[in-house]
N, C-alpha and C. Protein backbone atom coordinates (compact mmCIF):
# COMPACT_ATOMS: atom_id res chain seq x y z
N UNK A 1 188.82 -96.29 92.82
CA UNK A 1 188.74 -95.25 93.84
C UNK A 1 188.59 -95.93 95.21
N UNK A 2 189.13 -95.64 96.23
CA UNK A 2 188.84 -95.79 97.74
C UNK A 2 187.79 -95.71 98.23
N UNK A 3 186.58 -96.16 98.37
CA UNK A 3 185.46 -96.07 98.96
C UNK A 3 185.26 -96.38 100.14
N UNK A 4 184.15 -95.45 100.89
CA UNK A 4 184.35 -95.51 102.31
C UNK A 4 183.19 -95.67 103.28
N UNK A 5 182.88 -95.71 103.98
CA UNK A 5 181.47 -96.24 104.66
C UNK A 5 181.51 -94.68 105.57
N UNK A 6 180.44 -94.72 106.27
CA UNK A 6 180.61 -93.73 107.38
C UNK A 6 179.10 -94.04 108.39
N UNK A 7 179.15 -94.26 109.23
CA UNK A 7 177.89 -95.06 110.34
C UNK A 7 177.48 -93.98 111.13
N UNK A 8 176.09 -93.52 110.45
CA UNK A 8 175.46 -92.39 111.81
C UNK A 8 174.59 -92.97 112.40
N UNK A 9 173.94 -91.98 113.48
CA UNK A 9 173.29 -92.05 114.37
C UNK A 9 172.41 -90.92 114.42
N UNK A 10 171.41 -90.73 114.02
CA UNK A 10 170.05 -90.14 113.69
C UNK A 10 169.86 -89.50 115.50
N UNK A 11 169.29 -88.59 115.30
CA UNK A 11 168.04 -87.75 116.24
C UNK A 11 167.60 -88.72 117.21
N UNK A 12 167.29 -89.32 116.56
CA UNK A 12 165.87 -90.85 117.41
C UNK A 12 166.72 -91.89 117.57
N UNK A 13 168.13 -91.97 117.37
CA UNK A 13 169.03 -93.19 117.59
C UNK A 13 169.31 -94.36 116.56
N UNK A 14 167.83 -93.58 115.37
CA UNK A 14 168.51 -94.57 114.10
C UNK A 14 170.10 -94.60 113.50
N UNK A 15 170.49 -95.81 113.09
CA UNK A 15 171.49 -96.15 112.53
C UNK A 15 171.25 -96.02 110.97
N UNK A 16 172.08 -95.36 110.25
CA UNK A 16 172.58 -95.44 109.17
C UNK A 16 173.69 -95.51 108.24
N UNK A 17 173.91 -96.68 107.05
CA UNK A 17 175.19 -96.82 106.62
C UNK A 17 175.48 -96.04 105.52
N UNK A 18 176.38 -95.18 105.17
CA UNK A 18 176.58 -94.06 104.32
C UNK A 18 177.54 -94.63 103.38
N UNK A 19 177.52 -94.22 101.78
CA UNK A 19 178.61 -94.60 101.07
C UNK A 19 179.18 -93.28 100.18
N UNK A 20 180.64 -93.22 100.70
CA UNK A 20 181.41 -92.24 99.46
C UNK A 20 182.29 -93.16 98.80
N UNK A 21 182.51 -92.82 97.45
CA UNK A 21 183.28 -93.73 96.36
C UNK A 21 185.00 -93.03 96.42
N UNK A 22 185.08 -91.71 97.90
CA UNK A 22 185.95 -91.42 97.77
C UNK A 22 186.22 -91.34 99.30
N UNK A 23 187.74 -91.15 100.11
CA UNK A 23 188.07 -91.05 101.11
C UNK A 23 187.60 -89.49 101.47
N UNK A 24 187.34 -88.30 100.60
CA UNK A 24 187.57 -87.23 101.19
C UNK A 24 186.33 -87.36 102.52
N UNK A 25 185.30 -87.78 102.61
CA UNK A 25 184.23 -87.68 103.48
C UNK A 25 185.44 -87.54 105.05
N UNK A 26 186.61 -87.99 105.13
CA UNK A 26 187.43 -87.61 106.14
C UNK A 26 187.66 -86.61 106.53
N UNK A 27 188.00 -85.63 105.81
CA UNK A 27 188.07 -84.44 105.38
C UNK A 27 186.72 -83.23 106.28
N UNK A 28 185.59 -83.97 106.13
CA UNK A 28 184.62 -83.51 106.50
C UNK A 28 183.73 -84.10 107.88
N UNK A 29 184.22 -85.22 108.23
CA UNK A 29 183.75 -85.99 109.86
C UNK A 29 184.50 -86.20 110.28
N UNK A 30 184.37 -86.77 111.69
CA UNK A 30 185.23 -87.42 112.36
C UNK A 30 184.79 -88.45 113.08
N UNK A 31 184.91 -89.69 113.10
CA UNK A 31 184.20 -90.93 113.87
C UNK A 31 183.78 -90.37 115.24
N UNK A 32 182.77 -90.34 115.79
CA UNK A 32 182.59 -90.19 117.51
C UNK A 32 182.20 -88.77 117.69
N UNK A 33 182.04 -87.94 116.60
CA UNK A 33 181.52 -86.53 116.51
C UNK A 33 180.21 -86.23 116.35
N UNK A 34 179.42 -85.43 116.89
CA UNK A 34 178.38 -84.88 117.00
C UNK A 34 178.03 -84.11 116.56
N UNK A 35 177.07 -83.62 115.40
CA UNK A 35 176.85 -82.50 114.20
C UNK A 35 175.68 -81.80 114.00
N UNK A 36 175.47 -80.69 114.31
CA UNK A 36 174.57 -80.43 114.42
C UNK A 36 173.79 -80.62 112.90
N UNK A 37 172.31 -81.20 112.78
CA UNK A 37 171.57 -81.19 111.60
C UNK A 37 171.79 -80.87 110.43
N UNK A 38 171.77 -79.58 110.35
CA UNK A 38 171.57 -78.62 109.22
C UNK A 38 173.63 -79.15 108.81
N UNK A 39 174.11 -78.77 110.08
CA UNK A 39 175.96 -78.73 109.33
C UNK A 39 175.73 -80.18 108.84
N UNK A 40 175.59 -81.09 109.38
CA UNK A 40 176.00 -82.27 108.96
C UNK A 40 175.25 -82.56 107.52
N UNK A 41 174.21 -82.45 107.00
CA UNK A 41 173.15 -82.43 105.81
C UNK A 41 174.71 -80.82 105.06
N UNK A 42 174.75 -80.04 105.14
CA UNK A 42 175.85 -79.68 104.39
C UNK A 42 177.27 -80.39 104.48
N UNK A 43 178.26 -80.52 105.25
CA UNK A 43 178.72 -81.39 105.09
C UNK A 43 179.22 -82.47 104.51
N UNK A 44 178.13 -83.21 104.13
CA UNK A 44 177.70 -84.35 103.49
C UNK A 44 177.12 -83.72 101.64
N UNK A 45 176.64 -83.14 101.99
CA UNK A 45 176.80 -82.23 100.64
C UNK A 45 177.80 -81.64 99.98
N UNK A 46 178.70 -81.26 100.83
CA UNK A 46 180.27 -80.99 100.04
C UNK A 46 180.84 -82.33 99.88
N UNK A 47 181.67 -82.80 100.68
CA UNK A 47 181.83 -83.72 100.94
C UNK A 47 181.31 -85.28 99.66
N UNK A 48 180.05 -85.19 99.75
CA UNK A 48 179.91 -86.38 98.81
C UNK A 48 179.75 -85.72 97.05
N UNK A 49 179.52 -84.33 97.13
CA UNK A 49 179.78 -83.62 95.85
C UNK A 49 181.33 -83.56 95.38
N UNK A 50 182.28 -82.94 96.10
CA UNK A 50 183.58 -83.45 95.68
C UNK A 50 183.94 -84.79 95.38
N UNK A 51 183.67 -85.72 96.20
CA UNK A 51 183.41 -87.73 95.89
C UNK A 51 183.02 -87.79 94.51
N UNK A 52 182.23 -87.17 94.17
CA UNK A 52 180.89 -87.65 92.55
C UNK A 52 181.74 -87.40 91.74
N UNK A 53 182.55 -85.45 92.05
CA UNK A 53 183.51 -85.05 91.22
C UNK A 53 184.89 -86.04 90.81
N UNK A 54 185.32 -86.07 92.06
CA UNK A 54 186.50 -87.08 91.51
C UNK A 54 186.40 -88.06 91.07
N UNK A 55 185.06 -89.03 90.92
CA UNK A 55 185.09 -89.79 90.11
C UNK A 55 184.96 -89.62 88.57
N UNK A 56 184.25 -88.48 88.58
CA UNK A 56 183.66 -88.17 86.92
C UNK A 56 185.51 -87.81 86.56
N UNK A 57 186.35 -86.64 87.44
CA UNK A 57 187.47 -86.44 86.77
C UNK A 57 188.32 -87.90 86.22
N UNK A 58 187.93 -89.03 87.27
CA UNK A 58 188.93 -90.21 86.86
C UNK A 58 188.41 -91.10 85.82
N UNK A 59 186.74 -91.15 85.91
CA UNK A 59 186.40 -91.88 84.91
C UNK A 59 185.44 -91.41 83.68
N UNK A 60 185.18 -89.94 83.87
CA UNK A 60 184.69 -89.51 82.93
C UNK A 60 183.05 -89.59 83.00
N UNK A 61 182.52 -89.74 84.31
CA UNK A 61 181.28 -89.99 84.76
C UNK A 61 180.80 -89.34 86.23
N UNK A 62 180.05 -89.02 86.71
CA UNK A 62 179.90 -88.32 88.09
C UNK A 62 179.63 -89.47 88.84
N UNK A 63 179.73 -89.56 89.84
CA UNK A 63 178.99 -90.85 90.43
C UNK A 63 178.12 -91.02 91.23
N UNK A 64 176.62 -91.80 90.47
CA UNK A 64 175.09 -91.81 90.77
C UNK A 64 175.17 -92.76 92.19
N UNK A 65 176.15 -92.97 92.97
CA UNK A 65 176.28 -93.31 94.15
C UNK A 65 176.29 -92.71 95.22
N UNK A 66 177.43 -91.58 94.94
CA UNK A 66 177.31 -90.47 95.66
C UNK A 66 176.37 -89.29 96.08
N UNK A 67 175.25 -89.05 94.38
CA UNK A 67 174.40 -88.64 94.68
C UNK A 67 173.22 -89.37 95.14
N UNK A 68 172.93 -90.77 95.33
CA UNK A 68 171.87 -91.26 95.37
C UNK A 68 172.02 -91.31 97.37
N UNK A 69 173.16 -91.17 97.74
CA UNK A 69 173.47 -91.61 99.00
C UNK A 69 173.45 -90.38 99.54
N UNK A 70 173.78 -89.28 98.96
CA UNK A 70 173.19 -87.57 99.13
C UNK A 70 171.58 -87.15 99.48
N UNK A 71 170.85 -87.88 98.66
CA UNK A 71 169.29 -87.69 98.05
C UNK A 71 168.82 -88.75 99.71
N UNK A 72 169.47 -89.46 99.64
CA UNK A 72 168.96 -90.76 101.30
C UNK A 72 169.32 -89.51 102.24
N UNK A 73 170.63 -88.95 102.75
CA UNK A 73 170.77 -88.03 103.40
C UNK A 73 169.57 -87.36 103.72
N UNK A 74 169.36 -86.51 102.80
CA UNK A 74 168.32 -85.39 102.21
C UNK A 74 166.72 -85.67 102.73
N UNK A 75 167.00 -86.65 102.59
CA UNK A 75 165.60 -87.20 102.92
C UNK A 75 165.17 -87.54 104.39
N UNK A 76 166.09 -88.21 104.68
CA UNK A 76 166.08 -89.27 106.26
C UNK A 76 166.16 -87.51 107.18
N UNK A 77 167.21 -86.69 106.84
CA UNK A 77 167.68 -85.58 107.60
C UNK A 77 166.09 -84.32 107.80
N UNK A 78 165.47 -84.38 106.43
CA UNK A 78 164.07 -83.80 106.25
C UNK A 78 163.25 -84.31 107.56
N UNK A 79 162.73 -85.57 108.05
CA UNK A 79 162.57 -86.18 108.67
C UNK A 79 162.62 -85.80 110.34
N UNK A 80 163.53 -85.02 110.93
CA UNK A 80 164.35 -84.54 111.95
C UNK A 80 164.27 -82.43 111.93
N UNK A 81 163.65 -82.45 110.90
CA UNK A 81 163.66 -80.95 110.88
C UNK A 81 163.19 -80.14 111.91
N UNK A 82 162.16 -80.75 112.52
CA UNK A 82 161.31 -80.33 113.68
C UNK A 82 162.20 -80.19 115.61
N UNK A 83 163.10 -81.38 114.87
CA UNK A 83 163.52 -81.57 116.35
C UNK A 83 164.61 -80.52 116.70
N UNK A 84 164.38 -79.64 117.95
CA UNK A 84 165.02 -78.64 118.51
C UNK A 84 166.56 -79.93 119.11
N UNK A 85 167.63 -79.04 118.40
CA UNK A 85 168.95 -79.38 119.00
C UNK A 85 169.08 -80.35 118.02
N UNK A 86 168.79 -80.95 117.13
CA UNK A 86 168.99 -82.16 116.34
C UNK A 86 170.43 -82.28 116.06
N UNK A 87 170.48 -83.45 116.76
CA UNK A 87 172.35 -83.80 116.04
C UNK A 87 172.11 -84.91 115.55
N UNK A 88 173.34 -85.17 114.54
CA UNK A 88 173.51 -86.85 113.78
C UNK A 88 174.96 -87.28 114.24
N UNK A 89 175.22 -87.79 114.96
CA UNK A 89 176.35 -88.58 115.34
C UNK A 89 177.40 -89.31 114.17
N UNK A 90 178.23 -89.52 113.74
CA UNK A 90 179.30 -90.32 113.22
C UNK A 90 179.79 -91.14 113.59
N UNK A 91 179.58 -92.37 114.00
CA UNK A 91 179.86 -93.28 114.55
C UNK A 91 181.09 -93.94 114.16
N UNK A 92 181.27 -94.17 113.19
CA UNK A 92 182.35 -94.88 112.56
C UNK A 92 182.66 -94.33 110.94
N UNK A 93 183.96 -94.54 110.22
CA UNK A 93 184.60 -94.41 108.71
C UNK A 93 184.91 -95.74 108.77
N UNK A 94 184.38 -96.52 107.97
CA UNK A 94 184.77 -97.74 107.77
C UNK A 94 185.87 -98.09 106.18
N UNK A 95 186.01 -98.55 105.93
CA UNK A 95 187.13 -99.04 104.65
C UNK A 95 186.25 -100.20 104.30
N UNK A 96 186.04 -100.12 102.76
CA UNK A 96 184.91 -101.39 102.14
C UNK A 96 185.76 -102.79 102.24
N UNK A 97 186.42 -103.26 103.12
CA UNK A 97 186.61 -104.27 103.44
C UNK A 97 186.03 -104.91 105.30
N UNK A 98 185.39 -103.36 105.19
CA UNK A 98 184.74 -103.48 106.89
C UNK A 98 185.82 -103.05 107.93
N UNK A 99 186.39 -102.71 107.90
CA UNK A 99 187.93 -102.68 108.74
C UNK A 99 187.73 -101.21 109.28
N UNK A 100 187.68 -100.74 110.59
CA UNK A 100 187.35 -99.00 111.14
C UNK A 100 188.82 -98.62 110.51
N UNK A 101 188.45 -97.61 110.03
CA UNK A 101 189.75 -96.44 110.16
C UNK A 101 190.02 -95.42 111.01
């Protein structure tokens, strides 16, 4: 499968590196976009739920990557709940050879 990076930018300016085992996360960001909280935590919930799916359809398994990188989401995004206007930035879709797309 195509796996893909995706580089945010937290509330407070933290950096974080995101992993889907599938390209669709394209589908759902756009490098240099600004999201509000709550959309982006869904988002990322479709998005890396279809990912899990297409792997289980190709290999007969869901993939504990996608959700474990869902559950980091989930968590870090919990974190930011308080903050009025909260956005998470998209910084970059990277290609697991490091290369921006």
């Amino acid at each position: 499968m195509p796996e893909i990076y995706f580089r945010v930018r937290w509330p407070d300016g933290e950096t974080q590196r995101c992993y889907s085992p599938s390209t669709v996360v394209e589908d759902y960001f756009t490098a240099g976009s600004a999201y509000d909280l709550a959309d982006f935590v869904d988002r990322s919930r479709t998005a890396l739920g279809i990912a899990g799916e297409r792997v289980r359809e190709k290999f007969g398994f869901h993939c504990t990557g996608a959700s474990d990188q869902l559950a980091r989401i989930e968590r870090t995004a919990s974190a930011y709940a308080s903050f009025p206007g909260a956005e998470v930035t998209v910084e970059a879709l990277v290609n697991a050879d490091g290369s921006v797309r």
